[in-house]
C-alpha atoms as a PDB file:
ATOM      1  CA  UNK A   1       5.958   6.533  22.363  1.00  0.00           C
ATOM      2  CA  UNK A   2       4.910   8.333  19.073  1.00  0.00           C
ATOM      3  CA  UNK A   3       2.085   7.178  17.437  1.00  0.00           C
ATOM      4  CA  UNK A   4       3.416   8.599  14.142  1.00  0.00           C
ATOM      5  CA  UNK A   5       3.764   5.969  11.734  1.00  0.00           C
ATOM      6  CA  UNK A   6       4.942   8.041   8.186  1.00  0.00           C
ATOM      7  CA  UNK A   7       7.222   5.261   5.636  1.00  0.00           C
ATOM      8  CA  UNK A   8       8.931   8.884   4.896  1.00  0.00           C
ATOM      9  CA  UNK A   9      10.638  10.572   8.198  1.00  0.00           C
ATOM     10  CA  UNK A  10      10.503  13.402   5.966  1.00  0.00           C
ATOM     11  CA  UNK A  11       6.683  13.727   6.717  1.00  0.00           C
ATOM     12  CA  UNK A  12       4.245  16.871   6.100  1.00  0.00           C
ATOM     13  CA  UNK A  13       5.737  18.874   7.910  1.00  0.00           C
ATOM     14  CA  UNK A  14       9.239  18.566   6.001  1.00  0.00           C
ATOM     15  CA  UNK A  15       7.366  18.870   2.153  1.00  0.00           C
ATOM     16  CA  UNK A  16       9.053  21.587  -0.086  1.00  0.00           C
ATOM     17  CA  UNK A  17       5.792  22.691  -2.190  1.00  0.00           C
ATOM     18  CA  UNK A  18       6.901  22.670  -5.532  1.00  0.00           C
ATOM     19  CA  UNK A  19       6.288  26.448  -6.772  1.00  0.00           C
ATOM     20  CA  UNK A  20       5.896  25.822 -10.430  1.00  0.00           C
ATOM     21  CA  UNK A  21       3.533  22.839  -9.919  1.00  0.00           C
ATOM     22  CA  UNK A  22      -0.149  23.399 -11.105  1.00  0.00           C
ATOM     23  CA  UNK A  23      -2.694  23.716  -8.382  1.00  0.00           C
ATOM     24  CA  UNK A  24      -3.720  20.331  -9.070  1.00  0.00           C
ATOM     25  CA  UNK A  25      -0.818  18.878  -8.365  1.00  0.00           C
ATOM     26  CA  UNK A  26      -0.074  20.795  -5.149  1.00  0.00           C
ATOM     27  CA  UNK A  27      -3.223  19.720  -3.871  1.00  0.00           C
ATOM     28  CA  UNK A  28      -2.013  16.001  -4.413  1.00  0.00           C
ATOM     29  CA  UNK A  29       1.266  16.956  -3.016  1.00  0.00           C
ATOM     30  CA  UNK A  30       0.121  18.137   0.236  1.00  0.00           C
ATOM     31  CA  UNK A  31      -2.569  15.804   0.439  1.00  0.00           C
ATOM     32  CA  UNK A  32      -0.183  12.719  -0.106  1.00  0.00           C
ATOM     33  CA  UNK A  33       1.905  13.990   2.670  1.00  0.00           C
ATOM     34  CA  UNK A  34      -0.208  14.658   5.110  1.00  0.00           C
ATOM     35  CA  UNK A  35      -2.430  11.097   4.315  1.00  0.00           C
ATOM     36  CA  UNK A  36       1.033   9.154   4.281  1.00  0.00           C
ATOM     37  CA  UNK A  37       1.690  10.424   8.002  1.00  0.00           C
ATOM     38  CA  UNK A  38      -1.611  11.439   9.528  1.00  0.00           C
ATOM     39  CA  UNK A  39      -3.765   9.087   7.502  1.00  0.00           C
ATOM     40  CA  UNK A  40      -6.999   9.342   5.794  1.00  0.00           C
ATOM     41  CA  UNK A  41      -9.358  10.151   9.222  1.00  0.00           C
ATOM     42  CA  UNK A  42      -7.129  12.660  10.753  1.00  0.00           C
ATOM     43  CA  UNK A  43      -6.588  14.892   7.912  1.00  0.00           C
ATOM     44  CA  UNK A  44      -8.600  17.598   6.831  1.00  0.00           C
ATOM     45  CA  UNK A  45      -8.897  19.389   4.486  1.00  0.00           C
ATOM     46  CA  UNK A  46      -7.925  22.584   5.700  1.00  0.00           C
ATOM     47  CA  UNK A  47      -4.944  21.035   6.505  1.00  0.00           C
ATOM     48  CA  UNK A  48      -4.517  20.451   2.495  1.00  0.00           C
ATOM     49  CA  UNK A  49      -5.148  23.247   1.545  1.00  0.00           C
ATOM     50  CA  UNK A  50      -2.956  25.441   4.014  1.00  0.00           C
ATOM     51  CA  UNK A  51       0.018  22.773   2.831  1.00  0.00           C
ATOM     52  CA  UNK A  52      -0.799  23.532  -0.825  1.00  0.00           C
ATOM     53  CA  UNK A  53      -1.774  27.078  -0.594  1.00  0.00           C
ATOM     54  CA  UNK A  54      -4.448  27.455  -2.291  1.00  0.00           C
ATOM     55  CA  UNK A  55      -8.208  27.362  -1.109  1.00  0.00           C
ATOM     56  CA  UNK A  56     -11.073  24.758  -0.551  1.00  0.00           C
ATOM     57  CA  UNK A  57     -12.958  25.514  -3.588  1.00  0.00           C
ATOM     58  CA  UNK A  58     -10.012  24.240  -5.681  1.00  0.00           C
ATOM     59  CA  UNK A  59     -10.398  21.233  -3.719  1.00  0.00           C
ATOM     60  CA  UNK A  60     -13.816  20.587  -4.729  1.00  0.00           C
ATOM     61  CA  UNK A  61     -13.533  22.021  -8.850  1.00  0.00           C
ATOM     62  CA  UNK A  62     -10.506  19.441  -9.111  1.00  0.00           C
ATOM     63  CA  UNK A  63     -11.697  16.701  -7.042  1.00  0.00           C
ATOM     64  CA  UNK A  64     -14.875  17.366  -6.175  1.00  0.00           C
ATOM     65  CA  UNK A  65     -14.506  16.255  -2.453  1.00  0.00           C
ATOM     66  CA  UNK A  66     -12.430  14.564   0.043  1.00  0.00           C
ATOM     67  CA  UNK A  67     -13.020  11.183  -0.909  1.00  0.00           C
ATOM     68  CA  UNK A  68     -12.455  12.466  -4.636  1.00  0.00           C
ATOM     69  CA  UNK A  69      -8.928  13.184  -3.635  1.00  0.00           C
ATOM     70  CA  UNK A  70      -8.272   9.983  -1.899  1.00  0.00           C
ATOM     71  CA  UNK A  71      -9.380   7.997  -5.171  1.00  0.00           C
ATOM     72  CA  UNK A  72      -7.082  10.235  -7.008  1.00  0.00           C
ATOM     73  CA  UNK A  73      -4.356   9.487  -4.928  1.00  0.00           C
ATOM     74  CA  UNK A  74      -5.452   5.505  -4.979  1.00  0.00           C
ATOM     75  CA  UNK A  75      -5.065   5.857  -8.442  1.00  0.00           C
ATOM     76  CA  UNK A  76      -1.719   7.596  -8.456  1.00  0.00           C
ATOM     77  CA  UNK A  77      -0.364   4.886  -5.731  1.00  0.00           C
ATOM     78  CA  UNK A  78      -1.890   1.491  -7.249  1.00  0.00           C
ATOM     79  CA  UNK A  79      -1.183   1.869 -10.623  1.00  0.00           C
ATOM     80  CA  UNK A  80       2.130   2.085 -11.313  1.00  0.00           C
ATOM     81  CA  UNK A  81       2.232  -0.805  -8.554  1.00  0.00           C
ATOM     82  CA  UNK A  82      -0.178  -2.811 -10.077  1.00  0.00           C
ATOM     83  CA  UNK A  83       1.885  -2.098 -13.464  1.00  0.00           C
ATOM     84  CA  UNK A  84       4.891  -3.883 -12.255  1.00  0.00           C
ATOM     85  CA  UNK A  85       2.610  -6.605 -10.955  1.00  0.00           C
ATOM     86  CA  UNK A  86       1.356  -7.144 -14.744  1.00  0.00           C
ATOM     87  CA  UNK A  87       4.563  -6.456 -16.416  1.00  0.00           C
ATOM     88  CA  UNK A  88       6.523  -9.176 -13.777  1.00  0.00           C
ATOM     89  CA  UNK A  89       3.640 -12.162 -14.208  1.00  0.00           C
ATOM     90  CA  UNK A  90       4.099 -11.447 -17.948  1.00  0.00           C
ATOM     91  CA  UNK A  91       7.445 -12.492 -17.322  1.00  0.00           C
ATOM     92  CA  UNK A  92       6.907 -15.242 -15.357  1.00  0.00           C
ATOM     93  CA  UNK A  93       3.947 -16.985 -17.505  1.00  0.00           C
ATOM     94  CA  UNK A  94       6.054 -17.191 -20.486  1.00  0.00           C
ATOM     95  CA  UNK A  95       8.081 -19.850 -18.294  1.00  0.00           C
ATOM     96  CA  UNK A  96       8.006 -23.107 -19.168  1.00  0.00           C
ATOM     97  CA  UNK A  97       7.117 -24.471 -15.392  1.00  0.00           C
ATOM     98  CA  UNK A  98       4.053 -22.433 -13.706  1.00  0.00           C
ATOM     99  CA  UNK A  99       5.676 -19.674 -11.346  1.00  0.00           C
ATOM    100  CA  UNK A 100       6.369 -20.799  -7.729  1.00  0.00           C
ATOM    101  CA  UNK A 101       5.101 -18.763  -4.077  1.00  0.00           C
ATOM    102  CA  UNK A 102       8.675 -17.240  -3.528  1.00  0.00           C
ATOM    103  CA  UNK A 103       9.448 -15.531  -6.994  1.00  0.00           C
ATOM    104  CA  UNK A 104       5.560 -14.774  -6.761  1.00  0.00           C
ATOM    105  CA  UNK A 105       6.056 -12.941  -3.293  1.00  0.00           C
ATOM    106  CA  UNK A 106       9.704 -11.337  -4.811  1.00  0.00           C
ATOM    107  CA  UNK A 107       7.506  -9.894  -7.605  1.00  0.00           C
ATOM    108  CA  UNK A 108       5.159  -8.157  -4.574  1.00  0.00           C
ATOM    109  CA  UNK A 109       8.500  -6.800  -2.983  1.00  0.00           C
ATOM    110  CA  UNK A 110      10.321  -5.681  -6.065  1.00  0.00           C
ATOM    111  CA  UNK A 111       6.967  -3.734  -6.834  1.00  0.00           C
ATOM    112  CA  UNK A 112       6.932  -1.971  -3.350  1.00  0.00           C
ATOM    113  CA  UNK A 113      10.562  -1.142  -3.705  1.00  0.00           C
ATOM    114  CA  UNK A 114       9.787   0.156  -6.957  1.00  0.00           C
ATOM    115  CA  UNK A 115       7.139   2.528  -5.927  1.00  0.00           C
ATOM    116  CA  UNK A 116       9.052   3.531  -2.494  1.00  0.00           C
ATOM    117  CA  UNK A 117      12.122   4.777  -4.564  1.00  0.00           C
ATOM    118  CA  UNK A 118       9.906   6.513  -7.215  1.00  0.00           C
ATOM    119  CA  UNK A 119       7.539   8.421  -4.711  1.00  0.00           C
ATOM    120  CA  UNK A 120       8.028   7.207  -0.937  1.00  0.00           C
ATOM    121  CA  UNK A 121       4.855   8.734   0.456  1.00  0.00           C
ATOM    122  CA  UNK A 122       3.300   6.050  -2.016  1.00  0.00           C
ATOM    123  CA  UNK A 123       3.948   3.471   0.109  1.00  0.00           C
ATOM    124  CA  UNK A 124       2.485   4.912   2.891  1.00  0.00           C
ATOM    125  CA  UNK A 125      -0.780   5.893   1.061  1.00  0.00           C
ATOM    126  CA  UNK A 126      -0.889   2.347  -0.363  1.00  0.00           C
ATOM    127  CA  UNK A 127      -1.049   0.893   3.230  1.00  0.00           C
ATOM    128  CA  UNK A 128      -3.184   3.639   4.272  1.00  0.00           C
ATOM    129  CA  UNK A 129      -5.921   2.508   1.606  1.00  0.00           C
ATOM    130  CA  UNK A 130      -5.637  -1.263   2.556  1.00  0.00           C
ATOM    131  CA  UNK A 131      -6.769  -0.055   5.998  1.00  0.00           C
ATOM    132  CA  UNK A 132      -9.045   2.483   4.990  1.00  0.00           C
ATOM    133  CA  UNK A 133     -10.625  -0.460   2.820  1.00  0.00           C
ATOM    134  CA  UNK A 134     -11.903  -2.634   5.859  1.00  0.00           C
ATOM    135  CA  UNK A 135     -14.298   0.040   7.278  1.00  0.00           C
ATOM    136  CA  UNK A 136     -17.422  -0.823   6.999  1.00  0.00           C
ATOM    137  CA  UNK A 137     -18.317   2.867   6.100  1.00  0.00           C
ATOM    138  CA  UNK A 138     -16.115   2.907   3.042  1.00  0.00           C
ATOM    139  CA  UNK A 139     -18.213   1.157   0.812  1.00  0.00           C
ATOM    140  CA  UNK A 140     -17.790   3.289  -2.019  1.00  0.00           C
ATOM    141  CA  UNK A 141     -13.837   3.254  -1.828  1.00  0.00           C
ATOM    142  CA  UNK A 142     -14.539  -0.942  -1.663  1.00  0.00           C
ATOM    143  CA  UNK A 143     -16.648  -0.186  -5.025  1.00  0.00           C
ATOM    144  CA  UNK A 144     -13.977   1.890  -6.733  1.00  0.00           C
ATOM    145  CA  UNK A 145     -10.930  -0.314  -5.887  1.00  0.00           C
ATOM    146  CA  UNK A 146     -12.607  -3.476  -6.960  1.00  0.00           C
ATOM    147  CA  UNK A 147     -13.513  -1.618 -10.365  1.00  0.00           C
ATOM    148  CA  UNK A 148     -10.469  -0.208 -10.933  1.00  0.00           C
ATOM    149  CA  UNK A 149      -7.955  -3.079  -9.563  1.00  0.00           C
ATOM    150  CA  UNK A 150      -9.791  -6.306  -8.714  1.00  0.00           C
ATOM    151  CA  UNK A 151      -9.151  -8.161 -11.980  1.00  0.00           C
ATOM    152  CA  UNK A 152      -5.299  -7.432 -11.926  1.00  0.00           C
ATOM    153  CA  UNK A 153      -4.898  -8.678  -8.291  1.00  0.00           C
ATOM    154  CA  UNK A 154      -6.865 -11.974  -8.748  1.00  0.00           C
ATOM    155  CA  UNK A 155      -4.804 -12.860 -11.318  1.00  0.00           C
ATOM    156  CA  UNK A 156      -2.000 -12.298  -8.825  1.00  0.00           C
ATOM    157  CA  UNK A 157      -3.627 -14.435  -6.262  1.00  0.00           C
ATOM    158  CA  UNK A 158      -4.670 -17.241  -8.671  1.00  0.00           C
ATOM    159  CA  UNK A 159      -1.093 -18.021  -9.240  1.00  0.00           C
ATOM    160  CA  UNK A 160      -0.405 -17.730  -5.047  1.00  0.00           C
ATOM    161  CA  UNK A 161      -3.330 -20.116  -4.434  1.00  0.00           C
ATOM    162  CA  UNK A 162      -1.782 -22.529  -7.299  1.00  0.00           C
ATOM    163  CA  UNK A 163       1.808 -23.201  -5.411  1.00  0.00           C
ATOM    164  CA  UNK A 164       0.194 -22.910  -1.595  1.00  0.00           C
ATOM    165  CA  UNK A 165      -0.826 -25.480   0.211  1.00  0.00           C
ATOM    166  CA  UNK A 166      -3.542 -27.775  -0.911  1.00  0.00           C
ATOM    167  CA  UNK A 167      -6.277 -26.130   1.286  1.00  0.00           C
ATOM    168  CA  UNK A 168      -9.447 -24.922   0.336  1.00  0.00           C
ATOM    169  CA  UNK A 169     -11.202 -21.543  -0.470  1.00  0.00           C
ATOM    170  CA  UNK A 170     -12.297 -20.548   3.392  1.00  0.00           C
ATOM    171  CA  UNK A 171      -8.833 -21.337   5.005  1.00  0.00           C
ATOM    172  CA  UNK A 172      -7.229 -19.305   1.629  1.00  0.00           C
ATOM    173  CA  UNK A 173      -9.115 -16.320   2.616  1.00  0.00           C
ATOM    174  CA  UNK A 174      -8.121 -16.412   5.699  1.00  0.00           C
ATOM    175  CA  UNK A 175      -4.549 -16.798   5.877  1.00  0.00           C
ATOM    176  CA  UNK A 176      -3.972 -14.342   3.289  1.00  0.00           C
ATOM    177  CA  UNK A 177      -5.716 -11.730   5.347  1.00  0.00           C
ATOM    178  CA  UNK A 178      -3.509 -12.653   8.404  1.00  0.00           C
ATOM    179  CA  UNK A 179      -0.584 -11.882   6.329  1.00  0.00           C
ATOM    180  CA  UNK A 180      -1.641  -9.002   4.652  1.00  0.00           C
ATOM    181  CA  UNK A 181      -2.889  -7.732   8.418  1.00  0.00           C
ATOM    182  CA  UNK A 182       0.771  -8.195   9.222  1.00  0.00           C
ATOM    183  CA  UNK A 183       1.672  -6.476   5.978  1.00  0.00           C
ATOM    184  CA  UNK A 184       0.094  -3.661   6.661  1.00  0.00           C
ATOM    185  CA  UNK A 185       0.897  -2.997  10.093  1.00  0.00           C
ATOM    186  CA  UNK A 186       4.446  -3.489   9.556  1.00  0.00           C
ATOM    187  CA  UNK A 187       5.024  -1.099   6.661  1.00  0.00           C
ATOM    188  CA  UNK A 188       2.594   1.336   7.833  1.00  0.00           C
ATOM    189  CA  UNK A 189       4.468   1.799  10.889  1.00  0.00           C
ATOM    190  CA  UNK A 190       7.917   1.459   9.188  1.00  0.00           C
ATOM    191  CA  UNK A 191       9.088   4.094  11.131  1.00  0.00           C
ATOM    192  CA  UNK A 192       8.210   3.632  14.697  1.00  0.00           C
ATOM    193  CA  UNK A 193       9.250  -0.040  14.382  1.00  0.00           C
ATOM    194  CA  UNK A 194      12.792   1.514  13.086  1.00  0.00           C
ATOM    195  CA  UNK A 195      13.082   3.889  15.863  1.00  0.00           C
ATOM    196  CA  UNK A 196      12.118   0.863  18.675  1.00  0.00           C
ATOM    197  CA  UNK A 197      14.827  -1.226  16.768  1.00  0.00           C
ATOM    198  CA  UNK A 198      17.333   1.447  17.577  1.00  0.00           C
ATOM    199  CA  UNK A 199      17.290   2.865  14.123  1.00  0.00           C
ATOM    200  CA  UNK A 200      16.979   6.706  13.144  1.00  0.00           C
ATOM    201  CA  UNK A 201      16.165   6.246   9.646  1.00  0.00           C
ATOM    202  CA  UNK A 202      13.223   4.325   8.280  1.00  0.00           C
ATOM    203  CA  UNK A 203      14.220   4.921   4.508  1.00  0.00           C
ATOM    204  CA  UNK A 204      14.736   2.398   1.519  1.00  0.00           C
ATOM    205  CA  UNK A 205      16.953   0.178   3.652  1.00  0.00           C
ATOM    206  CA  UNK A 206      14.786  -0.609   6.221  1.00  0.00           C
ATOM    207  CA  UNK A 207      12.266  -1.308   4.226  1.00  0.00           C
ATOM    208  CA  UNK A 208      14.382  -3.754   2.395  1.00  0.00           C
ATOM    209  CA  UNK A 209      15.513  -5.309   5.492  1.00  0.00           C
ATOM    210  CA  UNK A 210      11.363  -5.765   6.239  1.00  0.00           C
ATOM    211  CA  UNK A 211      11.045  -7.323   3.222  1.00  0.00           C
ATOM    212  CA  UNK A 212      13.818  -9.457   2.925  1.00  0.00           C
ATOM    213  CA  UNK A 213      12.335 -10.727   6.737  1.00  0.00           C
ATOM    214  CA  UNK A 214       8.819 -10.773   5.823  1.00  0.00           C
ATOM    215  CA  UNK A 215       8.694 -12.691   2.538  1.00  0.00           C
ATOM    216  CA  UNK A 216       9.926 -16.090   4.043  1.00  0.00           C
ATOM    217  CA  UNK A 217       7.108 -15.641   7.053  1.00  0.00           C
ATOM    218  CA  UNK A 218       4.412 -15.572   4.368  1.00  0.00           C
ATOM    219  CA  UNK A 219       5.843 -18.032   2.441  1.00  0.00           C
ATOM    220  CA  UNK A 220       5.807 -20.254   5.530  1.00  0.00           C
ATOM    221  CA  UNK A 221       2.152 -18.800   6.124  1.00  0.00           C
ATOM    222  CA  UNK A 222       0.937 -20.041   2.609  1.00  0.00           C
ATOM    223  CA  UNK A 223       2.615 -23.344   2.767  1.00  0.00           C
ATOM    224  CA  UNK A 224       1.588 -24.837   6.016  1.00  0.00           C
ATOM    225  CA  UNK A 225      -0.430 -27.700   6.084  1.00  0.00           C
ATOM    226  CA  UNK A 226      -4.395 -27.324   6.282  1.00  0.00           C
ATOM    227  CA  UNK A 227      -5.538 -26.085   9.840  1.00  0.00           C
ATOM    228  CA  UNK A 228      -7.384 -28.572  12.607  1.00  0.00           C
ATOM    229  CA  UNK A 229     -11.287 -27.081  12.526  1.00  0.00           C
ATOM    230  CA  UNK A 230     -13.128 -27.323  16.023  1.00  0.00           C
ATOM    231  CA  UNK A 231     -15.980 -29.420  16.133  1.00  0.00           C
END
């Protein structure tokens, strides 16, 4: 079985450069692709650069390294999610009643639809990062995301926390890293999962089929009753 696990079966290897594009944007191009399908570990740079055509030293005078690129590419990915995250709990906070888990967790999946149908390799990159994030080694990427993002997303979370169940800050933690855990493997591998479900295409409708599965397992996650503890 393939261990590719690309959101876009279009993948690197399939990427029409854009010609007219400045440098700096080819180098994102290529870089996007190749991150979405290979992720972050297994591609290099040369591999960038040959998909971009152009040479390492525009690399580093645009980015400045390899880990400048990914935070580019963070930043091009999280955004514009992150945006419709703001833009939808606007919405929801000018209701009279507090907003509840499920239109909470629609927001989350209207936002990733958003961003797969505006740049699909997104998706992929976004999912890369939240796995990339967990190394212990990537302490500066932990830095710059919580910088750049960390204030946005708790105010997300504070209004998940306020309709789960009444359990307290440890067992919060927790759960919501078994779901995202389940999050991320799920849409990261988007396409082999298709291709094992008998599917040849692991495009915008599988992806809403994922989330129209996943959203009530998380909601069931986040409402269960407090945990037994061991003693």
């Amino acid at each position: 079985m393939s261990g590719r696990s690309s959101l876009d079966r279009a993948g690197a290897k399939g990427v029409a450069m854009d010609a007219g594009a400045d440098t700096a944007a080819r180098i994102i191009q290529a870089a996007e692709a190749l991150f979405a399908e290979q992720g972050f570990k297994d591609t290099t740079l040369r591999q960038i650069t040959g998909l971009a055509g152009v040479n390492l030293a525009a690399v580093n005078y645009h980015f400045g390294s390899k880990s400048g690129l990914i935070r580019a590419l963070a930043v091009r990915a999280l955004s514009p999610l992150c945006h419709e995250l703001d833009r939808g709990l606007a919405r929801l906070e000018r209701e009279d009643a507090p907003p509840g888990l499920e239109p909470l967790l629609e927001l989350m999946a209207q936002a990733l639809r958003r961003l797969y149908g505006q740049n699909p390799p997104a998706l992929a990159v976004v999912m890369r990062l939240l796995e990339q994030v967990y190394l212990p080694s990537e302490r500066d990427l932990q830095l710059f995301l919580r910088q750049q993002y960390g204030a946005r997303l708790e105010r997300y979370l504070r209004h998940i926390r306020a309709d789960a169940a009444p359990i307290d800050g440890p067992e919060f933690f927790w759960r919501c890293h078994f779901l995202l855990g389940s999050v991320i493997f799920t849409l990261s591998r988007m396409h082999t999962l298709s291709a094992l479900q008998g599917q040849n295409e692991a495009g915008a409708e599988v992806l809403e089929q994922i989330l129209a599965q996943i959203i009530p397992v998380i909601s069931a996650g986040l409402h269960a009753p407090p945990g037994h503890r061991g003693h």
